[in-house]
N, C-alpha and C. Protein backbone atom coordinates (compact mmCIF):
# COMPACT_ATOMS: atom_id res chain seq x y z
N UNK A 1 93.38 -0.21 -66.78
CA UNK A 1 93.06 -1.63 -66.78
C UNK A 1 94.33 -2.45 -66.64
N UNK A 2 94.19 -3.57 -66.03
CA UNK A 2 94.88 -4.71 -65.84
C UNK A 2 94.83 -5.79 -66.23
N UNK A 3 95.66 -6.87 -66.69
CA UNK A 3 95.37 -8.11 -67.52
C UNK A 3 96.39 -8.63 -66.63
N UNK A 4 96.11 -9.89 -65.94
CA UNK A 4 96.97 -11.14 -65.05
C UNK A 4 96.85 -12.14 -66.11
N UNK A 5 97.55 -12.68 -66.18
CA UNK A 5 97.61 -14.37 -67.01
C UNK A 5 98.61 -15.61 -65.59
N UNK A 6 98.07 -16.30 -65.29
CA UNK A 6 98.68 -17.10 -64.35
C UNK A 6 98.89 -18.41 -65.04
N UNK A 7 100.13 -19.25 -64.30
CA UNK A 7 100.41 -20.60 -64.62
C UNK A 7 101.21 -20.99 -63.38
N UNK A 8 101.18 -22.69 -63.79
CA UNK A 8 102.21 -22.94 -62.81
C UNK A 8 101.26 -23.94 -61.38
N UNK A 9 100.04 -23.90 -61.68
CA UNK A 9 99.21 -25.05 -60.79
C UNK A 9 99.36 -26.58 -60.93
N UNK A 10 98.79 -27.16 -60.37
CA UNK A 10 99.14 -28.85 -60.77
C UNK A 10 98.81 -29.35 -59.35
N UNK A 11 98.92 -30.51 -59.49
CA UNK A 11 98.97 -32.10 -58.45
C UNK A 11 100.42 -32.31 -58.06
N UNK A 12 100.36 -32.60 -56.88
CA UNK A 12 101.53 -32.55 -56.00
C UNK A 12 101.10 -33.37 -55.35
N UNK A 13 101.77 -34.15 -54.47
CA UNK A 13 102.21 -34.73 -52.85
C UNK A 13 102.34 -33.94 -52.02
N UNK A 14 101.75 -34.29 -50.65
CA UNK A 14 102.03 -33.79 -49.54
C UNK A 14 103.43 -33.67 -49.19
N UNK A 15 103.99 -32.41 -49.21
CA UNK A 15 105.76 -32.04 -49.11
C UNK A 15 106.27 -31.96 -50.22
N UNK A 16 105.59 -31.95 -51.11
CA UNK A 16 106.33 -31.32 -52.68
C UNK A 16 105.87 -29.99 -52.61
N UNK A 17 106.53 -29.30 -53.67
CA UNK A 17 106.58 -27.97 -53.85
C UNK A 17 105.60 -27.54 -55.49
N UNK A 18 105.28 -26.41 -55.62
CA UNK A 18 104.98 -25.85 -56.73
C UNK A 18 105.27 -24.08 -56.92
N UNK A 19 105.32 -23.77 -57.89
CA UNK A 19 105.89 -22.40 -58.25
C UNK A 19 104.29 -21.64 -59.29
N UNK A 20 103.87 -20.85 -58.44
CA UNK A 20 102.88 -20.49 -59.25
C UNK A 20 103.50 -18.79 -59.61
N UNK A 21 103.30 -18.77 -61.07
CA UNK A 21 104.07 -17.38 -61.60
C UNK A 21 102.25 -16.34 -62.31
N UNK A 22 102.20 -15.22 -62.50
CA UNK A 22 101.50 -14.44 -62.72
C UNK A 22 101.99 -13.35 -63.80
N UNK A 23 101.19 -12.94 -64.83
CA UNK A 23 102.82 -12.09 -65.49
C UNK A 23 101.29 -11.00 -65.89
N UNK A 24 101.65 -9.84 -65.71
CA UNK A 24 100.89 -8.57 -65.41
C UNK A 24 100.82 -7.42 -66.95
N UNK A 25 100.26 -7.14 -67.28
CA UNK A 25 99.94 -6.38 -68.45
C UNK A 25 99.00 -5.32 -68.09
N UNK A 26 99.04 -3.93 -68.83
CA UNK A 26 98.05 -2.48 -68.91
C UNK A 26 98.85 -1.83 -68.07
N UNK A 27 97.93 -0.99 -67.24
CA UNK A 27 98.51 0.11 -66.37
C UNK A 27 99.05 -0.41 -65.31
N UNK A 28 100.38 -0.99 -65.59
CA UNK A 28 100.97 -2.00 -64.66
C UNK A 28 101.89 -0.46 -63.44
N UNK A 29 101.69 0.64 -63.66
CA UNK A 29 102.42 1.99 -63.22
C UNK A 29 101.11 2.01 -61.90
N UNK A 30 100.00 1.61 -62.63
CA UNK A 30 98.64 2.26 -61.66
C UNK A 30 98.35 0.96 -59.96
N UNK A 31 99.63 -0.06 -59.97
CA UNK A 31 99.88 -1.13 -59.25
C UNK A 31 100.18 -0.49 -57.57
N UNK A 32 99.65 -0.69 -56.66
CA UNK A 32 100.00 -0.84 -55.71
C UNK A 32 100.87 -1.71 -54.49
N UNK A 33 99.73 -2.81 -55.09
CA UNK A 33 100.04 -4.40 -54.45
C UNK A 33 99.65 -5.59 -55.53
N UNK A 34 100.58 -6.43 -55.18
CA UNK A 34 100.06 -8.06 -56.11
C UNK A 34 100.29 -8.87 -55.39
N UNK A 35 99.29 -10.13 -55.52
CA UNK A 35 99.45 -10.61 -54.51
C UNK A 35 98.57 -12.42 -54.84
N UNK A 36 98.50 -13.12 -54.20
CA UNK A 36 97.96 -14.39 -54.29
C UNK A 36 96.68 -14.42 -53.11
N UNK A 37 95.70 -15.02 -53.73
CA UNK A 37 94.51 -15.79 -53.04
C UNK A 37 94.06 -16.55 -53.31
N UNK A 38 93.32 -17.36 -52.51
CA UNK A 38 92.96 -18.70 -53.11
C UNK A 38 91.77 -19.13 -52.04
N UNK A 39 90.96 -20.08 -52.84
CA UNK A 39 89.45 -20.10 -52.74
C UNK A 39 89.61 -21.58 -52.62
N UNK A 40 89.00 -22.76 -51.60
CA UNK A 40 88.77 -23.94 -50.97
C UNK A 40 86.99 -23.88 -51.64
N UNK A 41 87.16 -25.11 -51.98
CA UNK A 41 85.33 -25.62 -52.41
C UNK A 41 84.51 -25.30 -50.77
N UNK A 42 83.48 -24.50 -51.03
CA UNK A 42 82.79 -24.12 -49.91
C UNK A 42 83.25 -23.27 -48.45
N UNK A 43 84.33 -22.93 -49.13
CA UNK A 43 85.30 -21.71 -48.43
C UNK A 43 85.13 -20.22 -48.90
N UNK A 44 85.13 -19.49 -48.20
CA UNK A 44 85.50 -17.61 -48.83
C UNK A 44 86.73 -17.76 -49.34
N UNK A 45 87.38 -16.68 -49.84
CA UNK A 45 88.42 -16.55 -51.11
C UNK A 45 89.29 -15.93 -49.83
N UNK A 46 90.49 -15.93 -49.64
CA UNK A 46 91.33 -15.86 -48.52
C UNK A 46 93.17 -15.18 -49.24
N UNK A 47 93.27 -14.08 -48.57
CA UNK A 47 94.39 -13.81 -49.20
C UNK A 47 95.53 -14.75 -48.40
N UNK A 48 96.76 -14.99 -49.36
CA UNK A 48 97.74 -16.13 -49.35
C UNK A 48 98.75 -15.59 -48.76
N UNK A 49 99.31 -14.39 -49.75
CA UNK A 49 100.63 -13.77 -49.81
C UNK A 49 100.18 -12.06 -50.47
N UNK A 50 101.23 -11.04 -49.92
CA UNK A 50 100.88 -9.96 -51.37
C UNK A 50 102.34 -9.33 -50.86
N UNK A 51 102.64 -8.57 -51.76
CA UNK A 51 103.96 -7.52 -52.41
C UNK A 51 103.33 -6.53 -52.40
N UNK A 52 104.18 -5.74 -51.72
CA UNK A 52 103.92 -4.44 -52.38
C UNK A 52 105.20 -3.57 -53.78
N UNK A 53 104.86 -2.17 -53.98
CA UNK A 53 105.36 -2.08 -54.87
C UNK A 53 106.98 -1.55 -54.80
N UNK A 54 107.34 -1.53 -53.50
CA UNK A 54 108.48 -1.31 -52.87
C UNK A 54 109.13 -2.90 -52.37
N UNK A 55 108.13 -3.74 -52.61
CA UNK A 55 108.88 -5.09 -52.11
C UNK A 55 109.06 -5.83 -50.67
N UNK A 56 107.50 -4.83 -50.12
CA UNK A 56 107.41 -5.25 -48.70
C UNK A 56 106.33 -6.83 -48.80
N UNK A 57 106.30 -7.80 -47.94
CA UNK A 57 105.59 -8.98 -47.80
C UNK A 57 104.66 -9.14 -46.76
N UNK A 58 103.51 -9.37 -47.18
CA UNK A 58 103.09 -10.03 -46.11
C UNK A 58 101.95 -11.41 -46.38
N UNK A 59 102.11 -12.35 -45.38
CA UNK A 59 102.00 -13.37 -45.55
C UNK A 59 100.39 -13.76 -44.57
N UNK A 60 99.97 -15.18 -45.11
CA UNK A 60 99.06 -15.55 -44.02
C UNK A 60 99.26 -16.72 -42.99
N UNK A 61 98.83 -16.23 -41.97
CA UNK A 61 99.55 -17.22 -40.91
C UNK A 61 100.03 -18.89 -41.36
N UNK A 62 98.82 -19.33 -42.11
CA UNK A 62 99.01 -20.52 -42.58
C UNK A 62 100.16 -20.92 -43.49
N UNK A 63 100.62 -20.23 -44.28
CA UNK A 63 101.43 -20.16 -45.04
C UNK A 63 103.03 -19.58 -44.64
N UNK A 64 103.25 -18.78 -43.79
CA UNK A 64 104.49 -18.40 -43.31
C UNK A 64 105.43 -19.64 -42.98
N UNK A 65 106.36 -19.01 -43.61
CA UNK A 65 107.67 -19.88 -43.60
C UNK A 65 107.68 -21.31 -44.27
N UNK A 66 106.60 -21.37 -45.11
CA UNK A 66 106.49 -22.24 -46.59
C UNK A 66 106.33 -21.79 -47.76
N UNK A 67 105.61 -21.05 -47.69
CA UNK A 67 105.26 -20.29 -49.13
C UNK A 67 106.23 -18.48 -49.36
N UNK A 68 106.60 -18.21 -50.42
CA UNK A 68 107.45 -17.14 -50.88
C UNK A 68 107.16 -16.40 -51.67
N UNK A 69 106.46 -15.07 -51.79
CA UNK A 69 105.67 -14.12 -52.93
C UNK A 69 107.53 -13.26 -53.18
N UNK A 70 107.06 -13.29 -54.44
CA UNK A 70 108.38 -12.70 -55.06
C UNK A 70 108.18 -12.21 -56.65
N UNK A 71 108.74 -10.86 -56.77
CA UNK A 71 108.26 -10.12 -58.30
C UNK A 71 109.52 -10.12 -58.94
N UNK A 72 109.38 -9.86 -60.46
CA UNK A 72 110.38 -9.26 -61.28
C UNK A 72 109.95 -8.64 -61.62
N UNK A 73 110.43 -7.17 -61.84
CA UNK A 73 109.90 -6.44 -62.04
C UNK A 73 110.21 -6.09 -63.77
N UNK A 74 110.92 -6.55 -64.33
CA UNK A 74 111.78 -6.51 -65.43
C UNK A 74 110.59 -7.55 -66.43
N UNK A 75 110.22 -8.35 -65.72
CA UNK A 75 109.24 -9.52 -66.96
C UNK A 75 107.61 -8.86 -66.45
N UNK A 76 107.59 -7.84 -65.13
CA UNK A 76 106.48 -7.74 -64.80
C UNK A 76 105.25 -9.23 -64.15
N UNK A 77 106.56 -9.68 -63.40
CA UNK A 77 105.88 -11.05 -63.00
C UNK A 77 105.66 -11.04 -61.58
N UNK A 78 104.66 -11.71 -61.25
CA UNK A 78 104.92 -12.27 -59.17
C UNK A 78 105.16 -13.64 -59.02
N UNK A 79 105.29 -14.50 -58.44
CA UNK A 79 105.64 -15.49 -58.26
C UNK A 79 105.09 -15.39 -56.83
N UNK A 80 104.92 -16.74 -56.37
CA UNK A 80 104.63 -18.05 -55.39
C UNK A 80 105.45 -19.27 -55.19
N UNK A 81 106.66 -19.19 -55.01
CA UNK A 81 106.82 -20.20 -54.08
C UNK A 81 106.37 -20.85 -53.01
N UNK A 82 105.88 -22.44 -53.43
CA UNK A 82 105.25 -22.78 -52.32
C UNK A 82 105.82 -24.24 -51.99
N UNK A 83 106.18 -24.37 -50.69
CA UNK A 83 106.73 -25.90 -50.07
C UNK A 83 106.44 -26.39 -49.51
N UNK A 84 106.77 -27.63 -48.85
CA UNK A 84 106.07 -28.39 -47.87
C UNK A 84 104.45 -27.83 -48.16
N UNK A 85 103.72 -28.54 -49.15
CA UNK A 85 102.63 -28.42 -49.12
C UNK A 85 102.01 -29.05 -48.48
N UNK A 86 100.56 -28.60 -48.47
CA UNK A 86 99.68 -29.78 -47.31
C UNK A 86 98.34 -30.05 -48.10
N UNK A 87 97.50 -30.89 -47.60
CA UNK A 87 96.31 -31.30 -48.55
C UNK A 87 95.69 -30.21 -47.95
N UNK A 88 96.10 -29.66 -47.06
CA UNK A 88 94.99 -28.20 -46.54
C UNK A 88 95.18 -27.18 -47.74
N UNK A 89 96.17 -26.99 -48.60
CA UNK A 89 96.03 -26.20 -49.28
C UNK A 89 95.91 -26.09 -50.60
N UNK A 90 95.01 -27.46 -50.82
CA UNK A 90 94.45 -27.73 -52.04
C UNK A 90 93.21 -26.34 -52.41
N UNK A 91 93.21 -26.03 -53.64
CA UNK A 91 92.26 -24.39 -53.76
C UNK A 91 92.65 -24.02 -55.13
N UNK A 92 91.90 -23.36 -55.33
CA UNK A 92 92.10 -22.24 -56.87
C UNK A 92 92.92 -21.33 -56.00
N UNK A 93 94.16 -20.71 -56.41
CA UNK A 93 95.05 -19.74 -56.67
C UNK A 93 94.27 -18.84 -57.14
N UNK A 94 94.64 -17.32 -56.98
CA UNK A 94 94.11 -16.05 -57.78
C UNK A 94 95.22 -15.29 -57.63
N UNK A 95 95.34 -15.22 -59.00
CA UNK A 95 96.62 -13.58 -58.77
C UNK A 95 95.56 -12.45 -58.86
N UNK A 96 96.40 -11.29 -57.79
CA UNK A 96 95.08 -10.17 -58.43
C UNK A 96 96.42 -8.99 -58.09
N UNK A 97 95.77 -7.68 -58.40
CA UNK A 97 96.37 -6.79 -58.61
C UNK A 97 95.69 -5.61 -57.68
N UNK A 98 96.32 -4.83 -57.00
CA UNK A 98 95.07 -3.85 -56.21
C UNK A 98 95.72 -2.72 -56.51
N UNK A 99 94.51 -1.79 -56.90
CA UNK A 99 95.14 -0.41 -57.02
C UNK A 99 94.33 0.36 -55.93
N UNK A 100 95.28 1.51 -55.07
CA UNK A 100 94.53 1.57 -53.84
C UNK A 100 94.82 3.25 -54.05
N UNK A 101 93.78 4.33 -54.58
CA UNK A 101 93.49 5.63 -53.92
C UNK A 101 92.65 6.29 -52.69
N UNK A 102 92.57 7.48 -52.59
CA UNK A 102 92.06 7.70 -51.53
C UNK A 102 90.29 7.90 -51.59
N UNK A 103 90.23 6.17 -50.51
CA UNK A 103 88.41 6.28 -50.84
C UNK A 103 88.31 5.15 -51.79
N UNK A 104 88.85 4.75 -52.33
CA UNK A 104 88.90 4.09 -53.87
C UNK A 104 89.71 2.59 -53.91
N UNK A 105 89.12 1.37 -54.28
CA UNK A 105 90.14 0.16 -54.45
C UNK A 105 89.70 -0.04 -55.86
N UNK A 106 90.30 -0.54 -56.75
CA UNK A 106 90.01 -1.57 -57.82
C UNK A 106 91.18 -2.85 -57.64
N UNK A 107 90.35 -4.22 -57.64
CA UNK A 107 90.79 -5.34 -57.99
C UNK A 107 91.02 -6.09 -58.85
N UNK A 108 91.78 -6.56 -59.51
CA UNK A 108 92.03 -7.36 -60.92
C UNK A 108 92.41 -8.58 -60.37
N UNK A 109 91.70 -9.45 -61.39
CA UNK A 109 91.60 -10.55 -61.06
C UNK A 109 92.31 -11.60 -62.09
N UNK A 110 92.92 -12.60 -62.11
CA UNK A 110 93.47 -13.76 -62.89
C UNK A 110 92.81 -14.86 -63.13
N UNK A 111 92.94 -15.54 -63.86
CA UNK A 111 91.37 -16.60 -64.30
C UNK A 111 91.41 -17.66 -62.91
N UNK A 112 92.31 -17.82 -62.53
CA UNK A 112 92.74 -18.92 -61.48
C UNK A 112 93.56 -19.72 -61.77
N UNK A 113 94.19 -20.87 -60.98
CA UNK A 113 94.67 -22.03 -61.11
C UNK A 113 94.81 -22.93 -59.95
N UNK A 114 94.37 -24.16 -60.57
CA UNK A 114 94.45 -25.34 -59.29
C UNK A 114 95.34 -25.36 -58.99
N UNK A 115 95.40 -26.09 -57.73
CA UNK A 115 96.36 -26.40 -56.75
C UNK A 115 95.81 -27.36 -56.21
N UNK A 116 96.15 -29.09 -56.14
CA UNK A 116 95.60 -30.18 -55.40
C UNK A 116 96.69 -30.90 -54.64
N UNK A 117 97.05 -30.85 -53.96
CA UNK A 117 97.95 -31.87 -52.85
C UNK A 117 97.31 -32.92 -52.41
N UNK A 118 97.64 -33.81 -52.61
CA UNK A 118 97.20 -35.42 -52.71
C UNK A 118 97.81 -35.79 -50.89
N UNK A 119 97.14 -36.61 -50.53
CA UNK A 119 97.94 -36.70 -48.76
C UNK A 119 98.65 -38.19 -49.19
């Protein structure tokens, strides 16, 4: 099992920044990938950013070259850097956690956190 606790959402301006952090607890060994998603009112849930456990990135088109997924591995945290925001990416945040065997996913999930960019 996995336990996410997230912070770090809020109200912003269009071109301000926010730092959304995630800090990871349990079989944090049984980790593959961590990563950010986030869910728009009357939207599907859309991955953002994810890490892997070697520290590879990958990003979603929308977000490249504004937003920054980044871990410590020492506090067991991920992080989101995110800049130049846009009112497009007003949404609940999700940290989640994927553990990936063969045949086999489990997802862990984080309670959420807003994110509203004001235009």
């Amino acid at each position: 099992q996995v336990q996410l606790v997230e912070s770090g959402g809020g109200l912003v301006q269009a071109g301000g920044s926010l730092r959304l952090s995630c800090t990871a607890s349990g079989s944090l060994f049984s980790i593959n990938y961590m990563g950010w998603y986030r869910q728009a009112p009357g939207k599907q849930r859309e991955l953002v950013a994810q890490i892997t456990s070697g520290g590879t990135t990958n990003y979603a088109d929308s977000v490249k070259g504004r937003f920054t997924i980044s871990r410590d591995n020492a506090k067991n945290t991920v992080y989101l850097q995110m800049n130049s925001l846009k009112p497009e990416d007003t949404a609940v945040y999700y940290c989640n956690a994927l553990v990936v065997r063969p045949g086999v996913r489990w997802d862990y999930w984080g309670q959420g956190t807003q994110v509203t960019v004001s235009s």
